[in-house]
Protein backbone atom coordinates (compact mmCIF):
# COMPACT_ATOMS: atom_id res chain seq x y z
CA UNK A 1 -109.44 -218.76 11.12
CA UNK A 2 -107.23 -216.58 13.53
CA UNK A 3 -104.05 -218.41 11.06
CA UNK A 4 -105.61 -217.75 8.15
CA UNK A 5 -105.87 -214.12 8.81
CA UNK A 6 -102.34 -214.13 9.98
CA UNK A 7 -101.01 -215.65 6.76
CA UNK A 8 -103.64 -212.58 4.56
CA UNK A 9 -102.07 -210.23 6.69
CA UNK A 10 -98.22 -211.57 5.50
CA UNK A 11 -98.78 -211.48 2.40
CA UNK A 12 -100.20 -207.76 2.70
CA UNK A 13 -97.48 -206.67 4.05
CA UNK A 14 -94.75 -208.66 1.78
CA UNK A 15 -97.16 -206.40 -1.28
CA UNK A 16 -95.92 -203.84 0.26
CA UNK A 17 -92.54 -204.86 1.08
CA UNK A 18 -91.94 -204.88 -2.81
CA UNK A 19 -93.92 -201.91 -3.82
CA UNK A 20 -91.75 -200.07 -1.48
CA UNK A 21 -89.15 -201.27 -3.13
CA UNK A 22 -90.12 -200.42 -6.65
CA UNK A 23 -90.82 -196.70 -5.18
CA UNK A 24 -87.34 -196.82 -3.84
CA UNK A 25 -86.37 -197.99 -7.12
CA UNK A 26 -87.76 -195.48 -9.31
CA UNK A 27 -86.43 -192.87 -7.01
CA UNK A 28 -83.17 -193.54 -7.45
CA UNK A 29 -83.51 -193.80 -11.24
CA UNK A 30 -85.48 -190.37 -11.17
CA UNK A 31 -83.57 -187.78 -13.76
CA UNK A 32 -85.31 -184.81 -11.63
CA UNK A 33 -85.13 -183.98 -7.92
CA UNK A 34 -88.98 -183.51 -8.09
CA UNK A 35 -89.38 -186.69 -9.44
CA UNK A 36 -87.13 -188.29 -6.56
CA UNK A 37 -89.51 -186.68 -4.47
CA UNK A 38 -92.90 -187.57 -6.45
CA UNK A 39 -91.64 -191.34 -5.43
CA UNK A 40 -90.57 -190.95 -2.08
CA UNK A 41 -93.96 -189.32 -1.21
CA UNK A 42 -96.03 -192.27 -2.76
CA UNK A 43 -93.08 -194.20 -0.29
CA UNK A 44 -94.14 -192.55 2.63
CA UNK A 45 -98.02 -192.71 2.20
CA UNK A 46 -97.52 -196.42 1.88
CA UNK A 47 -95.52 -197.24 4.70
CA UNK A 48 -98.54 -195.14 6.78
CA UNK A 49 -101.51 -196.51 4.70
CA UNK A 50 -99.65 -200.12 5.76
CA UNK A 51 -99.78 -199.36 9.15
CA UNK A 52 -102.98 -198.27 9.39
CA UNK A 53 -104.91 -201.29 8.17
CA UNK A 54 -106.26 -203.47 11.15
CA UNK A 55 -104.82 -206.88 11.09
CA UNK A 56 -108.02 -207.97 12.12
CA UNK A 57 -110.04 -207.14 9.06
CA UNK A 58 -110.09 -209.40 6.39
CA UNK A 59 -111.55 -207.49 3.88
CA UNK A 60 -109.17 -204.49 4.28
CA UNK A 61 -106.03 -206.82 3.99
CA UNK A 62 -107.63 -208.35 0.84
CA UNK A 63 -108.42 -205.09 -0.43
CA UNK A 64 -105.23 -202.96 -0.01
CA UNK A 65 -103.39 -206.30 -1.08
CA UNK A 66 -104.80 -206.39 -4.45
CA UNK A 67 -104.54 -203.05 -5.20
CA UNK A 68 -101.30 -202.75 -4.06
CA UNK A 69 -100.29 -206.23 -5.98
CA UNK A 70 -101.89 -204.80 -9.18
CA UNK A 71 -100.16 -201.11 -8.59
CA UNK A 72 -96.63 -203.09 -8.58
CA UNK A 73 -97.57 -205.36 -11.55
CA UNK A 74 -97.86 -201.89 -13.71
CA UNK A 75 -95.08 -200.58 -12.04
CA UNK A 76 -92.93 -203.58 -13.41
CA UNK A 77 -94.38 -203.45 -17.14
């Protein structure tokens, strides 16, 4: 169970990974400084949401994995 959780908790974090890397993304393609700023923000509250879930909980890593999985499937439309 204990690997199972492990490999949840990867896969969490490798959401995030490339969300992170869409925000950086978008950032640099911003045409305002605000905008720049808009995405390095939503950067910033990831990386802290990210560290704040508990590896230990199963249905927080499922949770913030979907939604963070579905955010970066819009993001990429």
């Amino acid at each position: 169970m204990a690997e199972d959780l492990s490999v949840l908790y990867d896969v969490m974090h490798d959401t995030a990974t490339a969300l992170s890397g869409r925000y950086i993304e978008l950032g640099e393609r911003a045409s305002t400084p605000e905008e720049d700023e808009a995405w390095d923000a939503k950067l910033m509250a990831l990386r802290d949401k990210r560290r704040q879930v508990d590896p230990n909980d199963r249905n927080a890593i499922i949770e913030h994995t979907r939604r963070w999985a579905a955010e970066l499937a819009e993001l990429e439309r």
